[in-house]
N, C-alpha and C. Protein backbone atom coordinates (compact mmCIF):
# COMPACT_ATOMS: atom_id res chain seq x y z
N UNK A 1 26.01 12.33 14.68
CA UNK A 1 25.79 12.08 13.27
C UNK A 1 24.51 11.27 13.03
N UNK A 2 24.10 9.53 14.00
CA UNK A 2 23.27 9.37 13.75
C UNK A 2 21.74 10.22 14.07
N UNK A 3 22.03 11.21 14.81
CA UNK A 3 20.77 11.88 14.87
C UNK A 3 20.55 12.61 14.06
N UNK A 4 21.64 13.79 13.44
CA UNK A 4 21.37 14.29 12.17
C UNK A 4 20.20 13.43 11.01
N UNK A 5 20.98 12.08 10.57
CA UNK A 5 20.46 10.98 10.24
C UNK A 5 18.92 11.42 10.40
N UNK A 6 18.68 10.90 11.48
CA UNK A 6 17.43 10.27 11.68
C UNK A 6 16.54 11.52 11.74
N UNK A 7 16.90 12.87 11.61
CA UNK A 7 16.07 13.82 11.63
C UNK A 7 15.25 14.09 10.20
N UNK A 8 16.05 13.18 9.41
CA UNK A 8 15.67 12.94 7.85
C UNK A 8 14.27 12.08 7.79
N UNK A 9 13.97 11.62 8.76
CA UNK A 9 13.52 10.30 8.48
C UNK A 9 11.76 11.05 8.18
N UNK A 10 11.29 12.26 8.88
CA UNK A 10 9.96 12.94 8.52
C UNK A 10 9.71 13.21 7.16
N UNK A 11 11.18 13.46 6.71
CA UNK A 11 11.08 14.05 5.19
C UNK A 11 11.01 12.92 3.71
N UNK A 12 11.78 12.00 4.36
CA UNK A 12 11.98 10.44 3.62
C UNK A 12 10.94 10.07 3.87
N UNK A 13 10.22 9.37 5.33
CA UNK A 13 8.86 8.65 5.13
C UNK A 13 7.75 8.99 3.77
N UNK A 14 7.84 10.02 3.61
CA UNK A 14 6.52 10.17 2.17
C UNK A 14 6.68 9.72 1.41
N UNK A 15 8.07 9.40 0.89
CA UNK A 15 8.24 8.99 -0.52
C UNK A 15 8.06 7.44 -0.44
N UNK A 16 8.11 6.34 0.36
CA UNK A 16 7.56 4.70 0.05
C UNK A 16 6.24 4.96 0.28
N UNK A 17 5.41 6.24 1.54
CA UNK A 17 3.98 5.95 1.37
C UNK A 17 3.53 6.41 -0.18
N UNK A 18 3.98 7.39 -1.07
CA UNK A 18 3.81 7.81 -2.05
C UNK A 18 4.05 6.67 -2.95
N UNK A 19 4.92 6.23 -3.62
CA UNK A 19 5.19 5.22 -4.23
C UNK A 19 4.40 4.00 -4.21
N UNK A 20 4.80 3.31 -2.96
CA UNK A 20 3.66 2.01 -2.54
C UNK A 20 2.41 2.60 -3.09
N UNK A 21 1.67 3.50 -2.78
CA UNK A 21 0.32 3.54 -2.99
C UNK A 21 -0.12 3.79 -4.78
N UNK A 22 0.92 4.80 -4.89
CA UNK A 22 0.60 4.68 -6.56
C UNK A 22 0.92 3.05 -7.08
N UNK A 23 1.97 2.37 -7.02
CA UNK A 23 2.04 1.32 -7.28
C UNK A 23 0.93 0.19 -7.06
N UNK A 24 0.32 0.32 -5.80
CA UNK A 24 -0.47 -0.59 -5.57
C UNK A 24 -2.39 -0.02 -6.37
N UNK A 25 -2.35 0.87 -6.93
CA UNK A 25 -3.25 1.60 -7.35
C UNK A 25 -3.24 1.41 -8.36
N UNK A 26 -2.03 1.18 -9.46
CA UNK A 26 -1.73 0.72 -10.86
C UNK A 26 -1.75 -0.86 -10.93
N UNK A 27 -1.20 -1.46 -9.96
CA UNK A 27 -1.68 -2.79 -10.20
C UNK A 27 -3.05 -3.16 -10.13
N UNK A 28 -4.13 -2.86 -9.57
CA UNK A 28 -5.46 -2.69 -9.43
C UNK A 28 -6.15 -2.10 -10.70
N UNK A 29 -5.52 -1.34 -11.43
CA UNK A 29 -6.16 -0.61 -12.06
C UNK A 29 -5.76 -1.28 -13.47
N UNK A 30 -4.17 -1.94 -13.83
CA UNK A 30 -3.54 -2.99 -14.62
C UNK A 30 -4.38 -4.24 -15.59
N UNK A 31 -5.61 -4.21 -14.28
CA UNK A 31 -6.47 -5.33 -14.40
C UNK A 31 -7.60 -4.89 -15.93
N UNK A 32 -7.73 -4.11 -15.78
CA UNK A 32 -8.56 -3.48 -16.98
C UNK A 32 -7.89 -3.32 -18.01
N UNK A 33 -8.62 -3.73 -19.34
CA UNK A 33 -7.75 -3.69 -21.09
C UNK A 33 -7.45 -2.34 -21.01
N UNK A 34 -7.87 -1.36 -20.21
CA UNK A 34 -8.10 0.24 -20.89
C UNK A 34 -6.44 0.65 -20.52
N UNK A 35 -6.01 -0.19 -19.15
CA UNK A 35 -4.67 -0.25 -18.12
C UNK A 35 -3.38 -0.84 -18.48
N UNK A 36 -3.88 -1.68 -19.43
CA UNK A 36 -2.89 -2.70 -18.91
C UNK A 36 -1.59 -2.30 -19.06
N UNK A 37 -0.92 -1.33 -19.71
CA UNK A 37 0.13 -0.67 -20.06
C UNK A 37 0.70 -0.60 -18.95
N UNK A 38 -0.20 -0.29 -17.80
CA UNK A 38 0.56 0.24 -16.90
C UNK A 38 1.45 -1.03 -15.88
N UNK A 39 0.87 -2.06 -16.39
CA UNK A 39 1.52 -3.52 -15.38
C UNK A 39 3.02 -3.27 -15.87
N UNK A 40 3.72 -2.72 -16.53
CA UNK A 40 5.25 -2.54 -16.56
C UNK A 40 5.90 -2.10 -15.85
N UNK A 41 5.29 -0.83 -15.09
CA UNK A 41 5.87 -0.02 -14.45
C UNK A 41 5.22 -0.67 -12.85
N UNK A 42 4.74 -1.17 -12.61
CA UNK A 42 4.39 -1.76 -10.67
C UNK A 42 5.43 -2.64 -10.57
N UNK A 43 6.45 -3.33 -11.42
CA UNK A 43 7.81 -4.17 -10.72
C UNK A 43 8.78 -2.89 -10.13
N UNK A 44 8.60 -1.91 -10.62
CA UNK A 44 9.38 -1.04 -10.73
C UNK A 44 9.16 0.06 -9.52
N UNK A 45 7.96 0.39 -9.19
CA UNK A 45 7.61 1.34 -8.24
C UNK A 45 8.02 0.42 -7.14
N UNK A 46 7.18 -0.62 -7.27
CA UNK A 46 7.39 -1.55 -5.94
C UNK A 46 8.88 -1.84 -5.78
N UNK A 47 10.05 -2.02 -5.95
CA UNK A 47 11.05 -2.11 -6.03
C UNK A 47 11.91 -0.82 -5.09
N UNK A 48 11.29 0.50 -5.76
CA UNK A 48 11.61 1.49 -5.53
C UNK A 48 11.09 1.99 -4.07
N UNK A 49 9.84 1.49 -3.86
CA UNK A 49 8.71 1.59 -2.47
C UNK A 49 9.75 0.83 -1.79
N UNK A 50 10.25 -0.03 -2.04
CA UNK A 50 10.61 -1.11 -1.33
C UNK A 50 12.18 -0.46 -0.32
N UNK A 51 13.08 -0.27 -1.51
CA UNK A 51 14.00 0.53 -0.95
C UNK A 51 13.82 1.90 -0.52
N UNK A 52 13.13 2.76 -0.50
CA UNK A 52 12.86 3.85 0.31
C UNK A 52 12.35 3.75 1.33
N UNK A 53 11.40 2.45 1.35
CA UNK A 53 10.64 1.96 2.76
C UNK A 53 11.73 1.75 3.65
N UNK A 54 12.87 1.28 3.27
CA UNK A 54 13.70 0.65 3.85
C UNK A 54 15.05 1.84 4.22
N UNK A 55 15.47 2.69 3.83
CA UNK A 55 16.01 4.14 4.02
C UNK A 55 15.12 4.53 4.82
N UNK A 56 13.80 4.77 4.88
CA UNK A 56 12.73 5.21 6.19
C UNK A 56 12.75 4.84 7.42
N UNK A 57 13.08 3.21 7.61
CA UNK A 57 13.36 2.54 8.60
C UNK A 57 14.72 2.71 9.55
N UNK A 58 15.78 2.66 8.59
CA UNK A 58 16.83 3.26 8.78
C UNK A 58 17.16 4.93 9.77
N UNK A 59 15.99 5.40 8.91
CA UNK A 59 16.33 6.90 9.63
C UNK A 59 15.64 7.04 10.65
N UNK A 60 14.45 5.92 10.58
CA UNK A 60 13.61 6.46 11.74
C UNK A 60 14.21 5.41 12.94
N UNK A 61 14.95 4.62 12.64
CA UNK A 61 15.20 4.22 13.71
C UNK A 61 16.87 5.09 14.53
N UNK A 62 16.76 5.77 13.86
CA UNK A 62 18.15 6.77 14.41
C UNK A 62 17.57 7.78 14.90
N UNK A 63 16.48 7.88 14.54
CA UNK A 63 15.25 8.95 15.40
C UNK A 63 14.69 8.42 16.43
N UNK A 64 14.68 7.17 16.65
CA UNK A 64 14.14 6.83 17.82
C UNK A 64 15.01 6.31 18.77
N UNK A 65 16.34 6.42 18.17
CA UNK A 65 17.04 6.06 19.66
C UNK A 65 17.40 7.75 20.43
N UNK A 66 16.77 8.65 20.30
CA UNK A 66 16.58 9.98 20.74
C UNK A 66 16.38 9.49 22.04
N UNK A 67 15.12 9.07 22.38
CA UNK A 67 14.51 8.94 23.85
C UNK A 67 13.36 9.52 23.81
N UNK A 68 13.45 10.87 22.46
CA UNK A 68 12.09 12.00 22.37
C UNK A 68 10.59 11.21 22.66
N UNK A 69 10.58 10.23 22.36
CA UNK A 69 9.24 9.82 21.91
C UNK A 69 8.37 8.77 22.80
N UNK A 70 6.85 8.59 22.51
CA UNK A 70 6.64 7.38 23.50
C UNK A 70 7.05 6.22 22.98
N UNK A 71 7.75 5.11 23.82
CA UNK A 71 8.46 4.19 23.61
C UNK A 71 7.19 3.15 22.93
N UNK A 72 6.11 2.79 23.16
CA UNK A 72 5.17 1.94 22.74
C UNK A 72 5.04 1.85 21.20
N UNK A 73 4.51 3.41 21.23
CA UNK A 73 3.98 4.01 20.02
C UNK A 73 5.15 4.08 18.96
N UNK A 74 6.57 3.98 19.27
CA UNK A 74 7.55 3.93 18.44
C UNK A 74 8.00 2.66 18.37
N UNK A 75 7.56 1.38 19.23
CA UNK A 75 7.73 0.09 18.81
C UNK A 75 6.81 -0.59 17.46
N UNK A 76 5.35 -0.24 17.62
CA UNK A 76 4.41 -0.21 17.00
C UNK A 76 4.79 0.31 15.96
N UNK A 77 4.86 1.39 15.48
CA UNK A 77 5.85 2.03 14.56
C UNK A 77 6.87 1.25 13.60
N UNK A 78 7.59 0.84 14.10
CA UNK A 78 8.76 0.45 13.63
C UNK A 78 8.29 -0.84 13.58
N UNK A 79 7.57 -1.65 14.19
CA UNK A 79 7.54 -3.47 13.53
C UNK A 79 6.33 -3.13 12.32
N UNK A 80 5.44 -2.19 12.17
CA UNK A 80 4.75 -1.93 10.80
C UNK A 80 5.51 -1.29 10.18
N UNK A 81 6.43 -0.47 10.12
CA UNK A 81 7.28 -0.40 8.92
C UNK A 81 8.30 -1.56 8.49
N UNK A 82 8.89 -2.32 9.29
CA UNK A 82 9.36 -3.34 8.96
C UNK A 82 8.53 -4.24 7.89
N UNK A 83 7.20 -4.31 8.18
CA UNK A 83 6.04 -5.14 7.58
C UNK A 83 5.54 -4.61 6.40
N UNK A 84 6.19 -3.28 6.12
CA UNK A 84 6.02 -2.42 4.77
C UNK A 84 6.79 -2.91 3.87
N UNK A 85 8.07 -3.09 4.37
CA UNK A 85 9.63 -3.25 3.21
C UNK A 85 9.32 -4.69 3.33
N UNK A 86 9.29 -5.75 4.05
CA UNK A 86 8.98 -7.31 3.98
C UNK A 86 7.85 -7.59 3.12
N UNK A 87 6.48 -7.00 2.99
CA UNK A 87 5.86 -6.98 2.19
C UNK A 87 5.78 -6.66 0.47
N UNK A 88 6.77 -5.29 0.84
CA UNK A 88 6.86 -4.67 -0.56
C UNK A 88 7.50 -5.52 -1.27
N UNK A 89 8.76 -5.78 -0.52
CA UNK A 89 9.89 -6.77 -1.19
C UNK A 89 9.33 -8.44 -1.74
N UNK A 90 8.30 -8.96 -0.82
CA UNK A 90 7.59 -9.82 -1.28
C UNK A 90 6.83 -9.49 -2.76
N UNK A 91 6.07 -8.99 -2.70
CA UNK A 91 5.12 -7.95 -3.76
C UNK A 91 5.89 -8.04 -4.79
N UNK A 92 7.37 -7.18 -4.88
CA UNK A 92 8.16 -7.02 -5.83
C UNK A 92 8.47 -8.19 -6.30
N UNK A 93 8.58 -9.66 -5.41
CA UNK A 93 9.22 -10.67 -5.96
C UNK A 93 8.17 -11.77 -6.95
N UNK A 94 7.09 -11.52 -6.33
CA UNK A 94 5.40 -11.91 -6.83
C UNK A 94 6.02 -11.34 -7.89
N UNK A 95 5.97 -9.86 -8.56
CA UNK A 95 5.39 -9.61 -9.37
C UNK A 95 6.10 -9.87 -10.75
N UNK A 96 7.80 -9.99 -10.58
CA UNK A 96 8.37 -10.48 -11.32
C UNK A 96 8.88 -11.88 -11.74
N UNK A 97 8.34 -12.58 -10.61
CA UNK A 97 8.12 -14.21 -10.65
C UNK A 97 6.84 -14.29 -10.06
N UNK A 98 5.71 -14.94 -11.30
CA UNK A 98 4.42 -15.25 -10.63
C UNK A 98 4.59 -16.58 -10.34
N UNK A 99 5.63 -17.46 -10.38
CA UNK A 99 5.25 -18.71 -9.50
C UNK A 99 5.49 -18.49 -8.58
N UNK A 100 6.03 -17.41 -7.72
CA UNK A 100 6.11 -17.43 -6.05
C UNK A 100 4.39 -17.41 -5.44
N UNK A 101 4.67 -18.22 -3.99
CA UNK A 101 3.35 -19.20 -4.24
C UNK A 101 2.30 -18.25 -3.03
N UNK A 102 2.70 -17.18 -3.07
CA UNK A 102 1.40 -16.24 -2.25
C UNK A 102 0.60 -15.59 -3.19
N UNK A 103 -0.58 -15.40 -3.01
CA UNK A 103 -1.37 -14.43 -3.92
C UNK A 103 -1.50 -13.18 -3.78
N UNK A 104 -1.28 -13.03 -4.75
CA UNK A 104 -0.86 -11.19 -5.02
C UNK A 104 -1.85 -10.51 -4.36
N UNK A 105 -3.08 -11.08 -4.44
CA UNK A 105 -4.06 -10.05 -3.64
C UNK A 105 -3.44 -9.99 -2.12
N UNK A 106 -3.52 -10.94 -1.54
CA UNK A 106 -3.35 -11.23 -0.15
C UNK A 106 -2.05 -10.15 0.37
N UNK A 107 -1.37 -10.01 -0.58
CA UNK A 107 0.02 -9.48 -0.59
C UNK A 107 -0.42 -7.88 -0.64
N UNK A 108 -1.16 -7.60 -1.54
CA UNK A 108 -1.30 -6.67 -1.67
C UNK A 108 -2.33 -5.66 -0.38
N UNK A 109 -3.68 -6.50 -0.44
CA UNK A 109 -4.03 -5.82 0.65
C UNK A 109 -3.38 -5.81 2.13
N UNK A 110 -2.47 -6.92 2.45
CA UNK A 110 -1.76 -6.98 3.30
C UNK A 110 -0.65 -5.38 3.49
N UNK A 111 -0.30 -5.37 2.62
CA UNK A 111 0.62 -4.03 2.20
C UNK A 111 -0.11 -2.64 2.39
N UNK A 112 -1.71 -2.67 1.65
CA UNK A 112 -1.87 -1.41 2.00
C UNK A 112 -2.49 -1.26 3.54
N UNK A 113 -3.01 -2.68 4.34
CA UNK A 113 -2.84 -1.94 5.42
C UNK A 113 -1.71 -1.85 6.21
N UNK A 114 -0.74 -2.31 6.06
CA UNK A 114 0.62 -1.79 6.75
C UNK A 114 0.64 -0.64 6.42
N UNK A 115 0.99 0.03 5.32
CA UNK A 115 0.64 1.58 5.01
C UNK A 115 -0.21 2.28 5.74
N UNK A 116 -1.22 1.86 5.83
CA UNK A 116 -2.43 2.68 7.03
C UNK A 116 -2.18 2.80 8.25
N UNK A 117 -1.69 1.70 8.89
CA UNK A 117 -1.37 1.44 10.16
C UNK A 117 -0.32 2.38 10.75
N UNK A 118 0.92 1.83 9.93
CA UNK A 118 2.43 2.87 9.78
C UNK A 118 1.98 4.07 10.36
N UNK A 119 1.53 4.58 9.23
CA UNK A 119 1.03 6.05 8.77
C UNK A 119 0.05 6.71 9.68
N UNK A 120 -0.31 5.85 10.38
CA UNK A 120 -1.16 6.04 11.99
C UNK A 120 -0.59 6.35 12.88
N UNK A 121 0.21 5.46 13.14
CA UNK A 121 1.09 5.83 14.42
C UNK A 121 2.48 6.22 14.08
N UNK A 122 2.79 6.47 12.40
CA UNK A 122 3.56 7.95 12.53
C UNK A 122 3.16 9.32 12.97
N UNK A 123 1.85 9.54 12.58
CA UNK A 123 1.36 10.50 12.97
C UNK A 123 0.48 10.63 14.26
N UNK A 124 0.54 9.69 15.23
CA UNK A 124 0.22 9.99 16.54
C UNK A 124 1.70 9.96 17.16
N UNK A 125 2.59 10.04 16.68
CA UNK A 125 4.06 10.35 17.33
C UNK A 125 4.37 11.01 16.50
N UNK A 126 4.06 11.88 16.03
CA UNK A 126 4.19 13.49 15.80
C UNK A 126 3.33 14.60 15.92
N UNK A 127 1.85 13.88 15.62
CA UNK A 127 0.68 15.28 15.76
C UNK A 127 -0.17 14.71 17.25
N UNK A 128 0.21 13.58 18.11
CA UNK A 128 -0.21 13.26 19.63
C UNK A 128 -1.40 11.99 18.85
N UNK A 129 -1.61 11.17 20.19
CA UNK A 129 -2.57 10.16 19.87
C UNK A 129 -4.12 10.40 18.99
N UNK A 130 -4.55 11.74 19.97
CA UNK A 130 -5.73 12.08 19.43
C UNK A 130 -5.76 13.31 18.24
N UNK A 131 -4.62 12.48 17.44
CA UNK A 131 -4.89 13.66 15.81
C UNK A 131 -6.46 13.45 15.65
N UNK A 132 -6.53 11.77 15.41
CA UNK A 132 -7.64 11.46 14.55
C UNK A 132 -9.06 12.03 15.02
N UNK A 133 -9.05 12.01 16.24
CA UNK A 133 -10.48 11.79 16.91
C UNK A 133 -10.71 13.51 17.40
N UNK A 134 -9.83 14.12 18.01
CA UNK A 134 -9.94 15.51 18.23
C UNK A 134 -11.51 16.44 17.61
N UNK A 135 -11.26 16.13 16.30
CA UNK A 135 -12.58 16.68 15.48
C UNK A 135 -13.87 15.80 15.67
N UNK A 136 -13.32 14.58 16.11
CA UNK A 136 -14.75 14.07 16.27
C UNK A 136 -15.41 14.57 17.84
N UNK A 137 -14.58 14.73 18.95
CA UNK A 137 -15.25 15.06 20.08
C UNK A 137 -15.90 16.60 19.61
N UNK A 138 -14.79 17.32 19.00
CA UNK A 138 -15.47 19.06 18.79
C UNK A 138 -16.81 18.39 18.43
N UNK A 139 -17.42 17.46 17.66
CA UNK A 139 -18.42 17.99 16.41
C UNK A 139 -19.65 17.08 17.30
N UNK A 140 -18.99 16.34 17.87
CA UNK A 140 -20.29 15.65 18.58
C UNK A 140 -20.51 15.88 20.00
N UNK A 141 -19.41 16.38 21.13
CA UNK A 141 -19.50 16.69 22.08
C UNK A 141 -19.44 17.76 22.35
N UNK A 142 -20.55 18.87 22.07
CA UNK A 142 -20.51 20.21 22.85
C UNK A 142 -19.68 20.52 23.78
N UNK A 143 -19.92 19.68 24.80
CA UNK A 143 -19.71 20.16 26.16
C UNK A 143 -18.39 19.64 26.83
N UNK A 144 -17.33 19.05 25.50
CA UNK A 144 -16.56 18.07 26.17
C UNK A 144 -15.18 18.98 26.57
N UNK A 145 -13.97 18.75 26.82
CA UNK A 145 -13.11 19.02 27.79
C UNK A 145 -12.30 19.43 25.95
N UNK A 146 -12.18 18.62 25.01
CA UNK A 146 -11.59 19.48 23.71
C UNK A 146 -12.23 20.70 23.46
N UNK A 147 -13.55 21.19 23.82
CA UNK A 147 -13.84 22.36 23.37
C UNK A 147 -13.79 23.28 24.41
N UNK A 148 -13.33 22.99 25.37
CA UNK A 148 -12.88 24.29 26.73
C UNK A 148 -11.50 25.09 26.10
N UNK A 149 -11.70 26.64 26.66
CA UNK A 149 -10.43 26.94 26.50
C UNK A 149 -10.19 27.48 27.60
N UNK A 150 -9.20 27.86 27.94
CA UNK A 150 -8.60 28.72 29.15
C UNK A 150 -7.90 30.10 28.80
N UNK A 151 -8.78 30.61 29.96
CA UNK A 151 -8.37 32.21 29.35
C UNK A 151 -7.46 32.40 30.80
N UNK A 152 -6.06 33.38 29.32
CA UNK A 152 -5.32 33.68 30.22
C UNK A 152 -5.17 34.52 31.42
N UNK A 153 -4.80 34.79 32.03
CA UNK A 153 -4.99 36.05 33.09
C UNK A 153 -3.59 37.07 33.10
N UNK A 154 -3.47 38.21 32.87
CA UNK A 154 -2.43 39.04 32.33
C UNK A 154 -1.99 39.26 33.98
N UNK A 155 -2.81 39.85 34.81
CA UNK A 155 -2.59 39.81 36.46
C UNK A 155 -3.54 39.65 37.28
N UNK A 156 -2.94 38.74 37.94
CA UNK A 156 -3.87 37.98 39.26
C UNK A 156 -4.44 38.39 40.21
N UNK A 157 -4.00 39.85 40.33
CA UNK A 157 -4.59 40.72 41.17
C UNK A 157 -6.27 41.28 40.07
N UNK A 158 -5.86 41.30 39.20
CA UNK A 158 -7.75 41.80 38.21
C UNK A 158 -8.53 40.57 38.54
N UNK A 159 -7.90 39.35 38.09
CA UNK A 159 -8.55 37.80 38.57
C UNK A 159 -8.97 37.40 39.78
N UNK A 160 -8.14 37.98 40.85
CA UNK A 160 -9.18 38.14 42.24
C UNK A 160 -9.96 39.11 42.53
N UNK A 161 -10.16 40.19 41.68
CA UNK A 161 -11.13 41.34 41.82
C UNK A 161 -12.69 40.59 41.56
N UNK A 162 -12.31 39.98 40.01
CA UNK A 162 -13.20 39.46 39.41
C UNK A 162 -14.23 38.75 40.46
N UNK A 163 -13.59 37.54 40.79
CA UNK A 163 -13.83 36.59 41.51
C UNK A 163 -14.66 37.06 42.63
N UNK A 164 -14.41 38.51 43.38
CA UNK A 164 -15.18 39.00 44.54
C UNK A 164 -16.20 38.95 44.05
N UNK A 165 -16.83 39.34 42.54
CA UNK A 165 -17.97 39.52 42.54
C UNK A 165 -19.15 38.92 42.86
């Protein structure tokens, strides 16, 4: 059952990175007379970021007691999502009590790079370490070992013909 669970957890993660970021995008943007309407609704996203961050954690940690994965990269993982929902939940508490005594900025950029980070090494434990960089060896290294391919051989007997030549 808990693995069922935790197989959720690819499909759930989007929705606190979705949320958090619009939220933290409206508070930024709040700051301007043209905005300010929108400072009503960031107690509210963040709230919502906050508990989905936290359903994410949940599932992904029922996903990671699989064994599937590298153990590092899923520790890393999981103490920056922890640092997502601790943050958000901070954030949320800032924003509806401004005498709590951290500054919202600090809070905030603190938050979106947990988001970045997360969101890093979710996706090098699902698309491999070198999602990010892959395109950078194609584009700058001609000659490097990402742009080899290997051709198959249908029978090994044509492949040693070849080879006589």
């Amino acid at each position: 059952m808990l693995e069922l669970l935790g197989h959720f957890h690819p499909l759930l993660v989007h929705l606190p990175i979705g949320i958090l970021t619009i939220a933290l995008s409206l508070q930024r943007l709040s700051n301007k007379a043209k905005f300010a309407s929108t400072k009503q609704i960031v107690p509210m996203l963040l709230l919502g970021g906050s508990i989905t961050a936290l359903i994410s954690c949940i599932t992904g940690y029922f996903l990671s007691i699989s064994n599937h994965y590298n153990q590092l990269l899923v520790n890393w993982h999981m103490w920056m999502a922890i640092g997502v929902v601790l943050v958000s939940a901070i954030l949320y508490t800032k924003e509806i009590n401004p005498s709590v005594d951290i500054p919202k900025k600090i809070l905030s950029f603190c938050l979106l790079g947990l988001l970045i980070v997360t969101g890093h090494f979710g996706g090098s434990l699902t698309h491999g370490a070198d999602y990010l960089t892959k395109p950078f060896l194609k584009i700058f290294k001609k000659d490097s070992i990402a742009n080899s391919t290997i051709k198959l051989v249908s029978d090994i007997s044509d492949s040693l013909d070849k080879n006589k030549l």
